[in-house]
C-alpha atoms as a PDB file:
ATOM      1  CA  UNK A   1      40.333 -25.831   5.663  1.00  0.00           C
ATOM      2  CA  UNK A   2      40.042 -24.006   2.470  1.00  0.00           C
ATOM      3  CA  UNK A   3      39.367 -27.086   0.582  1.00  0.00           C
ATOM      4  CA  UNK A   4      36.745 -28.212   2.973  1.00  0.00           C
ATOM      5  CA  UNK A   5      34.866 -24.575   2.255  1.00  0.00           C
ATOM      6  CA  UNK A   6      34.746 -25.872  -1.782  1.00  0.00           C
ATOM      7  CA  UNK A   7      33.743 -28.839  -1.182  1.00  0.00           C
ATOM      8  CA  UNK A   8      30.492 -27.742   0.795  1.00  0.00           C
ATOM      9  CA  UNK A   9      29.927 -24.942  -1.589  1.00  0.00           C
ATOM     10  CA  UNK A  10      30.166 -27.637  -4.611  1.00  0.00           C
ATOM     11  CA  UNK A  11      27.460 -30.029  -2.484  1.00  0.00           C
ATOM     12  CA  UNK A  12      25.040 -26.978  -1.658  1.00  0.00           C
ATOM     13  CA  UNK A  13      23.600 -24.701  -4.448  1.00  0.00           C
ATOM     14  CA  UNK A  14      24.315 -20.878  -4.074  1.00  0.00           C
ATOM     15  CA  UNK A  15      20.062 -20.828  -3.957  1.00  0.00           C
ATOM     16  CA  UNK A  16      20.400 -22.537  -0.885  1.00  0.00           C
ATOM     17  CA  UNK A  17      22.799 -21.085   0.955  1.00  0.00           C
ATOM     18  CA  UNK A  18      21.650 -17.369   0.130  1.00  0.00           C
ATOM     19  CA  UNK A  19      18.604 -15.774   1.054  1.00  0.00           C
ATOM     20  CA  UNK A  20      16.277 -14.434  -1.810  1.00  0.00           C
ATOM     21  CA  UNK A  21      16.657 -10.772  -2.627  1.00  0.00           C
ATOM     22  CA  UNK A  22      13.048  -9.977  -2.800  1.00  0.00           C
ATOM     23  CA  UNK A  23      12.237  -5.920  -4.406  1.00  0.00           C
ATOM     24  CA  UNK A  24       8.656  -4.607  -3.196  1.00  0.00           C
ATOM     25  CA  UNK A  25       7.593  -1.289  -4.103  1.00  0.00           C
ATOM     26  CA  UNK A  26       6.178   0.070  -0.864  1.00  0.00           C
ATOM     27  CA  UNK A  27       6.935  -0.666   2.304  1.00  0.00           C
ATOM     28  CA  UNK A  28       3.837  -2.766   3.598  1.00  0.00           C
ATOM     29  CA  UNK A  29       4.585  -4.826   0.843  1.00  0.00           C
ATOM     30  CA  UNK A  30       8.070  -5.082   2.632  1.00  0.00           C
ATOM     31  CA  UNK A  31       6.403  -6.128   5.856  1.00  0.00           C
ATOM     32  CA  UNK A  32       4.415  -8.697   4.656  1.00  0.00           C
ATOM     33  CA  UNK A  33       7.235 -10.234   2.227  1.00  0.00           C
ATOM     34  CA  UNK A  34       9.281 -10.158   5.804  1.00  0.00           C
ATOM     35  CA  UNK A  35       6.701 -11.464   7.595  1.00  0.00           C
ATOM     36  CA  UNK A  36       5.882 -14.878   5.885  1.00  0.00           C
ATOM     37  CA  UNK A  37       9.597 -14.964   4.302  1.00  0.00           C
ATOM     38  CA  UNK A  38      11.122 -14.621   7.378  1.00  0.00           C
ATOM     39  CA  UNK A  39      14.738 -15.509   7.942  1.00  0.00           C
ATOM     40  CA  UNK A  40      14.501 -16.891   3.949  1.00  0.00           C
ATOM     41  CA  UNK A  41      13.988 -13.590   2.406  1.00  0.00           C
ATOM     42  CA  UNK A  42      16.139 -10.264   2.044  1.00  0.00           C
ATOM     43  CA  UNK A  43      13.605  -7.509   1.222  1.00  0.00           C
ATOM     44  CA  UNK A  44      14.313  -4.486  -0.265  1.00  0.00           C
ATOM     45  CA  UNK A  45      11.560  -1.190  -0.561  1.00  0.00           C
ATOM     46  CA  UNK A  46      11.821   1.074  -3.584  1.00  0.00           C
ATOM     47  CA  UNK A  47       9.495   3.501  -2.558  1.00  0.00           C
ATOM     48  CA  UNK A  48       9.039   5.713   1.220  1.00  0.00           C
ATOM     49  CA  UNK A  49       5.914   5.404   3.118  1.00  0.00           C
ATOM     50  CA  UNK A  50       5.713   9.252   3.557  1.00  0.00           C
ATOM     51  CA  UNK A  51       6.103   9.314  -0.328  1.00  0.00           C
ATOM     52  CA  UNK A  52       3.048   9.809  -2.456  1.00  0.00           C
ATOM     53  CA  UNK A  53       2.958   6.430  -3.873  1.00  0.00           C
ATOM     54  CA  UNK A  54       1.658   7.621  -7.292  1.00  0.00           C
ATOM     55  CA  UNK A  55       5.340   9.771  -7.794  1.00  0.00           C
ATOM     56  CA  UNK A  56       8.273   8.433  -7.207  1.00  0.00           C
ATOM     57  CA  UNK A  57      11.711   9.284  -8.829  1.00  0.00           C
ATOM     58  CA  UNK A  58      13.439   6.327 -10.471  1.00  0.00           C
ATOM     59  CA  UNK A  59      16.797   7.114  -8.824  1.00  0.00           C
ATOM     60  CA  UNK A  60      20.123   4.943 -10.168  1.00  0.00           C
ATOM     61  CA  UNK A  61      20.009   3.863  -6.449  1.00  0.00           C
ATOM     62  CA  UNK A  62      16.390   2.585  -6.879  1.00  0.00           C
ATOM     63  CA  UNK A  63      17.264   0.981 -10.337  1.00  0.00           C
ATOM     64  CA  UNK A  64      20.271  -0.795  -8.882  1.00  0.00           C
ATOM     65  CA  UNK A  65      18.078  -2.270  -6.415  1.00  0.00           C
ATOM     66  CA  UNK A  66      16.338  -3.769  -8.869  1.00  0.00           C
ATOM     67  CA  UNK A  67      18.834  -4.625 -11.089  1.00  0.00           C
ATOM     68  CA  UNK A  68      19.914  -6.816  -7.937  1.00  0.00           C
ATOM     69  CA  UNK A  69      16.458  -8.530  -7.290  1.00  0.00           C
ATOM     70  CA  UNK A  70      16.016 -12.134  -7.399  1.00  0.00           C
ATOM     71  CA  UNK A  71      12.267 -11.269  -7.600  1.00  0.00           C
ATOM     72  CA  UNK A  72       9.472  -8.295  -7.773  1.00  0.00           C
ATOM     73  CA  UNK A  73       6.342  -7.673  -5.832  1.00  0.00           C
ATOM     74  CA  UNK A  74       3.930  -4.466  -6.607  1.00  0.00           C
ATOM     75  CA  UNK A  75       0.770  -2.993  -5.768  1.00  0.00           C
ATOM     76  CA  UNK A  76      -0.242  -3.116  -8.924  1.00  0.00           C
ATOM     77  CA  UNK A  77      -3.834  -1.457 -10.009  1.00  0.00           C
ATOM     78  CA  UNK A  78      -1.532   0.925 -12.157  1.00  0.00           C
ATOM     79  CA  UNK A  79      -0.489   2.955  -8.846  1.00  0.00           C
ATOM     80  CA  UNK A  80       3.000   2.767  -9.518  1.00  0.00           C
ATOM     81  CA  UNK A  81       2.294   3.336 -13.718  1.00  0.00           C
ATOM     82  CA  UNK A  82       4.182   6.696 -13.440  1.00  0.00           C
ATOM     83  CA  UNK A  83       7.192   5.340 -12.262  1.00  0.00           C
ATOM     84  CA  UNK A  84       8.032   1.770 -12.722  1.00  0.00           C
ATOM     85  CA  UNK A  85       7.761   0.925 -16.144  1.00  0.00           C
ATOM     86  CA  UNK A  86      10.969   3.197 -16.691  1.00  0.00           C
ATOM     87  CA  UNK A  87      13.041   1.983 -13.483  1.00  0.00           C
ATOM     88  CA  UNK A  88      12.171  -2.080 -14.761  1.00  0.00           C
ATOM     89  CA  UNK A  89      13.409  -0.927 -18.668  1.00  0.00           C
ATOM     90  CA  UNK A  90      16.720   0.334 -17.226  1.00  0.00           C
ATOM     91  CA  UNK A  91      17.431  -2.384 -14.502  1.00  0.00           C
ATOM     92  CA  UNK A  92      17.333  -4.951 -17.378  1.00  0.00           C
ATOM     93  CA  UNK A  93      16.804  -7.649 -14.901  1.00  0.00           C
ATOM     94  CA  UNK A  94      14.420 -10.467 -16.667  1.00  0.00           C
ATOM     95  CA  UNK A  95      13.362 -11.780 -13.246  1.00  0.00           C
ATOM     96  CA  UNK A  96      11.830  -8.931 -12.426  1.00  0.00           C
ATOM     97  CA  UNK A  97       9.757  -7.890 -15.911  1.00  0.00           C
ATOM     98  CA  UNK A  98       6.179  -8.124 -15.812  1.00  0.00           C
ATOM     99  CA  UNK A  99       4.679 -11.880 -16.909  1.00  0.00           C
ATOM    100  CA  UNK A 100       7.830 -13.730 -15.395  1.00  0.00           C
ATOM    101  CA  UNK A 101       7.574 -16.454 -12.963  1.00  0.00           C
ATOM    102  CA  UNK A 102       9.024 -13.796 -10.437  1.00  0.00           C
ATOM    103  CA  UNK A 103       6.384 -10.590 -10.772  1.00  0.00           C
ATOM    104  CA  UNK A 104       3.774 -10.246  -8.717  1.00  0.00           C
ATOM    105  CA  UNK A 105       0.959  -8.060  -9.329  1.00  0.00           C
ATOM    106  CA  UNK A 106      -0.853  -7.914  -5.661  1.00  0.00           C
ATOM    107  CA  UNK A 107      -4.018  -6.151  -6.984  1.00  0.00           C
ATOM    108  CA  UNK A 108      -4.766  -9.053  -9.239  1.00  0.00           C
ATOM    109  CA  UNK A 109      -6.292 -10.942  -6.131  1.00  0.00           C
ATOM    110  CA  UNK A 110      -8.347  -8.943  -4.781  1.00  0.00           C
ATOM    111  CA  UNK A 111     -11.458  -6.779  -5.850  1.00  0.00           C
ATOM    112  CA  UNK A 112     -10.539  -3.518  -6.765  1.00  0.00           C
ATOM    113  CA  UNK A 113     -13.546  -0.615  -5.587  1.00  0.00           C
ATOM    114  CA  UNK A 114     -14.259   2.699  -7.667  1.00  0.00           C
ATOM    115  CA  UNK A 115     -13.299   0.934 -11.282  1.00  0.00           C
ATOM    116  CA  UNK A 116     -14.815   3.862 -14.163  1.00  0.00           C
ATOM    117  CA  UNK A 117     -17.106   3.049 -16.787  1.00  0.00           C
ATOM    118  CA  UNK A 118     -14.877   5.520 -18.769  1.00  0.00           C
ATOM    119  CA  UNK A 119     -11.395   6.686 -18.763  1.00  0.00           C
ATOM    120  CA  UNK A 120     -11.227   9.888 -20.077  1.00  0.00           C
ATOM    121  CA  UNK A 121      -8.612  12.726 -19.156  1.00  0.00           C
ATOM    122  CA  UNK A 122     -11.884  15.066 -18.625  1.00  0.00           C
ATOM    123  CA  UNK A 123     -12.160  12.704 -15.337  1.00  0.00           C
ATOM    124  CA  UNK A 124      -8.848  13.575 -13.884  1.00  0.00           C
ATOM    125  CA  UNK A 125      -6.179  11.240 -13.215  1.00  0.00           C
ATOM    126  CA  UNK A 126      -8.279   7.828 -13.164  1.00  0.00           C
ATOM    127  CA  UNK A 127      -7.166   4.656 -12.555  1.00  0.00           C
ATOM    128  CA  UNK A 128      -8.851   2.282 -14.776  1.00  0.00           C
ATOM    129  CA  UNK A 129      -8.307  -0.762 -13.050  1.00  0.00           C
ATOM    130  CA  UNK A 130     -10.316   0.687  -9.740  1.00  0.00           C
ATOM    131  CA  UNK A 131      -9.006   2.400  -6.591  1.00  0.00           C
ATOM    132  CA  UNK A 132      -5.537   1.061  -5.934  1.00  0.00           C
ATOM    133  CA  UNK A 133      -5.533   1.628  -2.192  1.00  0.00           C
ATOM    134  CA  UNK A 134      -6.901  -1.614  -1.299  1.00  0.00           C
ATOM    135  CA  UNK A 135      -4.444  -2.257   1.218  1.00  0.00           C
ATOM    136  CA  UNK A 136      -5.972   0.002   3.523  1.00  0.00           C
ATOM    137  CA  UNK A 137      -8.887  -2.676   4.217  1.00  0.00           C
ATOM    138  CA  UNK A 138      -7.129  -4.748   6.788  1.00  0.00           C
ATOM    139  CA  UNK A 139      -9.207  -7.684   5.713  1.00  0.00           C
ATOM    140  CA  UNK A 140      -7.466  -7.291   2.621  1.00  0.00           C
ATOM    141  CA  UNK A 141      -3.945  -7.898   4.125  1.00  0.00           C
ATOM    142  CA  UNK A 142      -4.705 -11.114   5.325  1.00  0.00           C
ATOM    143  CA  UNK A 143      -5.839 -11.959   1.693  1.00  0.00           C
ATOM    144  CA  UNK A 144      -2.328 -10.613   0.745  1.00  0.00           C
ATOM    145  CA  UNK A 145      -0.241 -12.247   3.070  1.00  0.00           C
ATOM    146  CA  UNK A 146      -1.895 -15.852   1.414  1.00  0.00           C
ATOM    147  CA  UNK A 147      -0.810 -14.210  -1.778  1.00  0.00           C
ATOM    148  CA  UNK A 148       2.309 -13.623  -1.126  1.00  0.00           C
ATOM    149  CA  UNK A 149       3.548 -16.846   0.541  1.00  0.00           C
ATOM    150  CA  UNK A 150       2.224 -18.666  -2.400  1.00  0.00           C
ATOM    151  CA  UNK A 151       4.066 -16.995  -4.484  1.00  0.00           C
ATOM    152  CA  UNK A 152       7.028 -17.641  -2.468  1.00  0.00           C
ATOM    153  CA  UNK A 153       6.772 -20.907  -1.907  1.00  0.00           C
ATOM    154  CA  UNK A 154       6.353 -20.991  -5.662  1.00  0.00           C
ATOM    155  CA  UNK A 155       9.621 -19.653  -6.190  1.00  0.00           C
ATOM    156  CA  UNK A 156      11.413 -20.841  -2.846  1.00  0.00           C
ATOM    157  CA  UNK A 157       9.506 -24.551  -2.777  1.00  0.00           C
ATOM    158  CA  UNK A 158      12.868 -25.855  -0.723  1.00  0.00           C
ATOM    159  CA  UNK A 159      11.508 -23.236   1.930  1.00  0.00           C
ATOM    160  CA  UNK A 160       7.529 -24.298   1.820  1.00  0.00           C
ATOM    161  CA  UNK A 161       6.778 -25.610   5.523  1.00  0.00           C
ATOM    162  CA  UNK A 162       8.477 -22.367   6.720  1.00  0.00           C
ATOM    163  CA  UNK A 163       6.120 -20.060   4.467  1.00  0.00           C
ATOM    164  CA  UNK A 164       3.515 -21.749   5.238  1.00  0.00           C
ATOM    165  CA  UNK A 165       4.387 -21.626   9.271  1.00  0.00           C
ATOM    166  CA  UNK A 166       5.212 -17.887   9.107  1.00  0.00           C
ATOM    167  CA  UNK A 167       1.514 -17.472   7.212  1.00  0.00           C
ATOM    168  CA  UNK A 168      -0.286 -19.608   9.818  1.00  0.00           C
ATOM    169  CA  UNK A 169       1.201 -17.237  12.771  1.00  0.00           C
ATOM    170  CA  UNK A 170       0.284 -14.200  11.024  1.00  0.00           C
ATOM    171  CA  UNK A 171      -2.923 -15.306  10.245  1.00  0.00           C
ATOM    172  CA  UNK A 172      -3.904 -16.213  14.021  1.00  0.00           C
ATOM    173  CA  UNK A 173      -2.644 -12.955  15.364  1.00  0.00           C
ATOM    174  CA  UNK A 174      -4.545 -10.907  12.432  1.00  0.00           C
ATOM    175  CA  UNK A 175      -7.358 -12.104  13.104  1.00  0.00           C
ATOM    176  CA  UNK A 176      -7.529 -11.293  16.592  1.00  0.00           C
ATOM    177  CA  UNK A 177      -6.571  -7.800  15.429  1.00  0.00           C
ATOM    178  CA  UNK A 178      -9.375  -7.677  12.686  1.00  0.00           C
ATOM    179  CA  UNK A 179     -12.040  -8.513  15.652  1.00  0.00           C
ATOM    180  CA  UNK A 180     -10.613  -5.362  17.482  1.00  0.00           C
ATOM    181  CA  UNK A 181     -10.503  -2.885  15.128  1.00  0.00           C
ATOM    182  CA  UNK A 182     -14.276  -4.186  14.261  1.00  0.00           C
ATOM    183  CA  UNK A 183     -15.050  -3.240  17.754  1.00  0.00           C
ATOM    184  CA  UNK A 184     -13.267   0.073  17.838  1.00  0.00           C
ATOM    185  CA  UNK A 185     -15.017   1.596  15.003  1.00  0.00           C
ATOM    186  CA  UNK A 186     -18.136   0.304  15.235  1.00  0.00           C
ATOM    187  CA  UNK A 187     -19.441   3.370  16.639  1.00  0.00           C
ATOM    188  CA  UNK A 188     -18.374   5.355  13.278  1.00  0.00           C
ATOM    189  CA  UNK A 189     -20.790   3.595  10.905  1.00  0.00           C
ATOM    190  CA  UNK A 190     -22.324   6.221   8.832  1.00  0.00           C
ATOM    191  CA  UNK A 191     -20.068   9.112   9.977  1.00  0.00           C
ATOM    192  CA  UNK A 192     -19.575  11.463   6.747  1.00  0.00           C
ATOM    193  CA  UNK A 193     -16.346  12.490   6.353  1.00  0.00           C
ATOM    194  CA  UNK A 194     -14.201  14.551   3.796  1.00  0.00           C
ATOM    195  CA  UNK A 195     -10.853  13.398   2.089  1.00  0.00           C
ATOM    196  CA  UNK A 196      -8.114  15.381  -0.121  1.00  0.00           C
ATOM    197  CA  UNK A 197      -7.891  12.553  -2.603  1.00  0.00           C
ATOM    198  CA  UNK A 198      -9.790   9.167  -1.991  1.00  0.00           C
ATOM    199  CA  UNK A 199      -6.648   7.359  -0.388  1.00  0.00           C
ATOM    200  CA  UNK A 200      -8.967   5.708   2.084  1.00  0.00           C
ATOM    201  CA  UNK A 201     -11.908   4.197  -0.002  1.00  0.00           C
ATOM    202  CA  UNK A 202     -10.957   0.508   1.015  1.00  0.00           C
ATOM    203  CA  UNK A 203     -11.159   1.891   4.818  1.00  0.00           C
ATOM    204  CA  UNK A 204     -14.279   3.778   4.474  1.00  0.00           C
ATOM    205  CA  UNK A 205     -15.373   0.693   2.978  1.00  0.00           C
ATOM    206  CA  UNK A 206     -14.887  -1.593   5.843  1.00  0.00           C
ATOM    207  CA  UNK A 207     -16.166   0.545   8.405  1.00  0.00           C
ATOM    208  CA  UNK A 208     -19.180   1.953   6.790  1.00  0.00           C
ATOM    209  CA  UNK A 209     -17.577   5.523   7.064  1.00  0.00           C
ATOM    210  CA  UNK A 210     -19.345   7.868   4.256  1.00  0.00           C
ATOM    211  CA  UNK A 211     -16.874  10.290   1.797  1.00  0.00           C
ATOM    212  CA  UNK A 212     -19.090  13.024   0.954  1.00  0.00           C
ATOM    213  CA  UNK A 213     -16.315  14.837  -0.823  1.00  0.00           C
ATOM    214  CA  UNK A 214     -12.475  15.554  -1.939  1.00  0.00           C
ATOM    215  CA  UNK A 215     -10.851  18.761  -1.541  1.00  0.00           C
ATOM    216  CA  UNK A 216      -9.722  17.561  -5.245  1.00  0.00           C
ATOM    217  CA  UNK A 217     -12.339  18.079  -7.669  1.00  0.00           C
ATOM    218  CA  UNK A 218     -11.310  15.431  -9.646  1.00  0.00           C
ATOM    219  CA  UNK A 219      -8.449  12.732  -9.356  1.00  0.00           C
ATOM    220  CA  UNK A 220      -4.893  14.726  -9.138  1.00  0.00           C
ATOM    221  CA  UNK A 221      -6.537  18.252 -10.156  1.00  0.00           C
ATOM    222  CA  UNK A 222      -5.489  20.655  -7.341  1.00  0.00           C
ATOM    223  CA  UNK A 223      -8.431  22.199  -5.558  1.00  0.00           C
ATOM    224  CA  UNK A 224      -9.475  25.626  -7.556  1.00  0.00           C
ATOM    225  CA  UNK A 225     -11.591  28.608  -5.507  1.00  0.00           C
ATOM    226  CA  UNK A 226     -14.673  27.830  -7.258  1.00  0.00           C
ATOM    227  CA  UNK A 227     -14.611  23.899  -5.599  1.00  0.00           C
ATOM    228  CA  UNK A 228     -13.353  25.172  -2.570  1.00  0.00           C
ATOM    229  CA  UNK A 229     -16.320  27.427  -2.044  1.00  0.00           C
ATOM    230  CA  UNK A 230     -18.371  24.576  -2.995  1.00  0.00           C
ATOM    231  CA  UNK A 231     -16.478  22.448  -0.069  1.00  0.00           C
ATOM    232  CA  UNK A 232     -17.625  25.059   2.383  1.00  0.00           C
ATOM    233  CA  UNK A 233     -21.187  25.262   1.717  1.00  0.00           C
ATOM    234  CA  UNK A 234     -21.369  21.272   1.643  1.00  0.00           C
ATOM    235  CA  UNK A 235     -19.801  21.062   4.353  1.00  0.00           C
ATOM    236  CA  UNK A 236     -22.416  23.509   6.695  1.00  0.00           C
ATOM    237  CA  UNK A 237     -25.080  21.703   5.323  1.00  0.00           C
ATOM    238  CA  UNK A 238     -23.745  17.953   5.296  1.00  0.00           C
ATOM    239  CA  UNK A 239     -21.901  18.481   8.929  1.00  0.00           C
ATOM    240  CA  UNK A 240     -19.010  15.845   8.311  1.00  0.00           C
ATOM    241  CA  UNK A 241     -17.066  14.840  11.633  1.00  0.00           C
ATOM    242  CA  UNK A 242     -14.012  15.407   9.562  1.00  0.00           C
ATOM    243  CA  UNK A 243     -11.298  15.831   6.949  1.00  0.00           C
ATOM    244  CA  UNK A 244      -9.738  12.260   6.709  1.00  0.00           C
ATOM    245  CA  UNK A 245      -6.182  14.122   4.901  1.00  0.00           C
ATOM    246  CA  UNK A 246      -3.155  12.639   4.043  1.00  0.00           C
ATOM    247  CA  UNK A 247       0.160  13.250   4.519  1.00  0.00           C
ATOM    248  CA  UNK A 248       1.803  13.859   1.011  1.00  0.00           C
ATOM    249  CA  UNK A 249      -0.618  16.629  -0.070  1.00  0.00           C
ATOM    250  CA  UNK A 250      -0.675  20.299   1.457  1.00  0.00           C
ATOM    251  CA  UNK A 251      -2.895  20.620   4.147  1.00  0.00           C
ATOM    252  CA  UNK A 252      -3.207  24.553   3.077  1.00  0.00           C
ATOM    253  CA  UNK A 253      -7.053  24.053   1.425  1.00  0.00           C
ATOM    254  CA  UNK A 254      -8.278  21.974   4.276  1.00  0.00           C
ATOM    255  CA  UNK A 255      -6.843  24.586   6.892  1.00  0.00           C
ATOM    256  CA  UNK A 256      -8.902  27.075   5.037  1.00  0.00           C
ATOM    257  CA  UNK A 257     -11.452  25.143   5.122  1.00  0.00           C
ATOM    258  CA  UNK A 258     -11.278  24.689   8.974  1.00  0.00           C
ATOM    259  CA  UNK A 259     -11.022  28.173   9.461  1.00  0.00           C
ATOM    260  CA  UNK A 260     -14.588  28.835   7.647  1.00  0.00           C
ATOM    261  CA  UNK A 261     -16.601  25.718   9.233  1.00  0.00           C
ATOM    262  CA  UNK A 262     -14.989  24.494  12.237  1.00  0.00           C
ATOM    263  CA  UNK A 263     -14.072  20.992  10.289  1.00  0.00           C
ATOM    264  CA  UNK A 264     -11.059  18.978  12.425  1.00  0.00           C
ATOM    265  CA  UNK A 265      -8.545  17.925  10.167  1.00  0.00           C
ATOM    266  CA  UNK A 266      -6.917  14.298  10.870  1.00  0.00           C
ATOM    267  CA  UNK A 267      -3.611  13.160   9.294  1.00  0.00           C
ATOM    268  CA  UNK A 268      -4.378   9.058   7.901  1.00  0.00           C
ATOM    269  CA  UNK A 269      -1.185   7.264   7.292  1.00  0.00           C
ATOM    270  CA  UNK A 270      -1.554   5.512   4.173  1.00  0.00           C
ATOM    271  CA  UNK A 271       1.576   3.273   4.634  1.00  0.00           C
ATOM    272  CA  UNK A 272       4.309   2.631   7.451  1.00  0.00           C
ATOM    273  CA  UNK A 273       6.616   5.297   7.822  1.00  0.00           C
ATOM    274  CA  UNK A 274       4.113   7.904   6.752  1.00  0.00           C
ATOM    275  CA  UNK A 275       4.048   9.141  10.600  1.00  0.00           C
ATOM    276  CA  UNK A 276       6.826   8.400  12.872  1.00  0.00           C
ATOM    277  CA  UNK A 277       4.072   6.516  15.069  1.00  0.00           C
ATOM    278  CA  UNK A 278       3.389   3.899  12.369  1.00  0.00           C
ATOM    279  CA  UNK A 279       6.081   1.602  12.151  1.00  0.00           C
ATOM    280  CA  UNK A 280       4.412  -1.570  11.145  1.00  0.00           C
ATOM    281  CA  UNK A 281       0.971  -3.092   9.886  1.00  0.00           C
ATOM    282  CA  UNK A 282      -0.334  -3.456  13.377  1.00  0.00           C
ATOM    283  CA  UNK A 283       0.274   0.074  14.504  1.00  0.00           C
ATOM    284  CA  UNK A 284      -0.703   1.557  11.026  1.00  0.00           C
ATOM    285  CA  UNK A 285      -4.031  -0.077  11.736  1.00  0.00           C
ATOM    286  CA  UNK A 286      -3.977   0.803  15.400  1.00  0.00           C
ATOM    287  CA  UNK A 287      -3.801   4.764  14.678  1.00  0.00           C
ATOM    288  CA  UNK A 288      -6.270   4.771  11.950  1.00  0.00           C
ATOM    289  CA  UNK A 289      -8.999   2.690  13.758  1.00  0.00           C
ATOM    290  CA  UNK A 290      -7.997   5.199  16.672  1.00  0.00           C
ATOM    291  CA  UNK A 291      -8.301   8.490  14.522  1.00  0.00           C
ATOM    292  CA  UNK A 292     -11.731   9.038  14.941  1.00  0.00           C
END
């Protein structure tokens, strides 16, 4: 019997027979990958969706992970430039360095908003490739999803007609989704709204929702008095429906600022697992379409 076990494991290639151990660094990422991978891909999530994606802790659990990968997927658009530079040095895994046939850089392929004509420390904590939240445009995902099984069927060409299956049944049910979250927030074109950092420019974006402010006066500054006061007064005269906040920073500014205008204050998931609620794309989508 044993001999019969060596023989099939001589005729089948270990690539074969195992699944591809595919590292993302935030879970969405990990949904998709899942999603069009299916059955063919292992995926494993650096990062926590109620983290704040711009700091996370290179852990020896986290670099292990890596150090295990048969391939990497990021965000990209320097989001994770405080963090993963350092974890991919001390994996010293070559398929997952930056430039291999095995990295992918998601924000390459697609249009990044906000990019700065200058980058200049005076401006805060900029990112000069553009806004790197462009996964919260759920036209976007479908964009990524293509992205994604290319790449894998790049790497995985064996497993092509099932990528390409797995993409194809996404993209149907997306779509439907896409034409009801278009109907849901239709009626929120050209509501002003407030943010703590600019998380949801992509979603503004696709729903004609107007940021008026931050509670940050610039880019990872924390809000001072002066601003704050400023916040106040903009918001009596500018009457925004609300403060869109996330949920890695302190909400203690924006209560203040409720308690001097009135302003609601609604938690926006920026990635599954930020709020118990959102456990995958559909029902991250769901709640913020609904939030309003």
């Amino acid at each position: 019997m044993k001999k019969r076990i060596y023989i099939l494991l001589f005729m089948f290639p270990l690539s074969l027979l195992a699944n591809l151990n595919i590292a993302v660094t935030y879970p969405y990422i990990g949904a998709l990958t899942k999603t069009i991978g299916g059955d063919k891909v292992d995926t494993v999530v650096l990062a926590k969706g109620n983290w704040d994606p711009h700091f996370v802790i290179p852990r020896p659990s986290l670099i292990a992970k890596a150090r295990n990968a048969d391939a990497l997927i990021i965000n990209g658009g320097q989001l994770e430039i405080g963090w993963l530079p350092p974890l991919i040095s001390r994996a010293s895994n070559p398929k997952i360095n930056i430039n291999s046939k095995t990295f992918l850089d998601l924000s390459r392929h697609v249009e990044l908003l906000q990019k700065p004509l200058n980058v200049d420390r005076a401006g805060g904590d900029v990112h000069p490739d553009g806004n790197p939240h462009f996964h919260l445009d759920p036209n976007n995902i479908l964009i990524l999803a293509g992205v994604i099984k290319d790449f894998l069927i790049s790497i995985d060409s064996e497993n092509k007609g099932v990528y390409e299956k797995n993409f194809s049944d996404f993209s149907g049910m997306w779509k439907v989704k896409l034409g009801m979250w278009k109907i849901k927030m239709a009626n929120n074109r050209g509501v002003k709204i407030v943010q703590y950092h600019n998380v949801m420019a992509y979603f503004n974006h696709a729903y004609g929702l107007i940021s008026i402010a931050t509670i940050e006066p610039l880019p990872g500054i924390p809000p001072s008095s002066r601003h704050t006061i400023h916040l106040i007064d903009l918001i009596k005269e500018q009457k925004p429906c609300c403060i869109l906040h996330d949920v890695y920073h302190s909400t203690k500014t924006a209560e203040f600022l409720k308690e001097k205008t009135g302003i609601k204050i609604i938690l926006m998931p920026h990635d599954l697992g930020a709020l118990d609620e959102v456990e995958d794309l559909v029902s991250l989508f769901d709640y913020l379409s609904g939030a309003l």
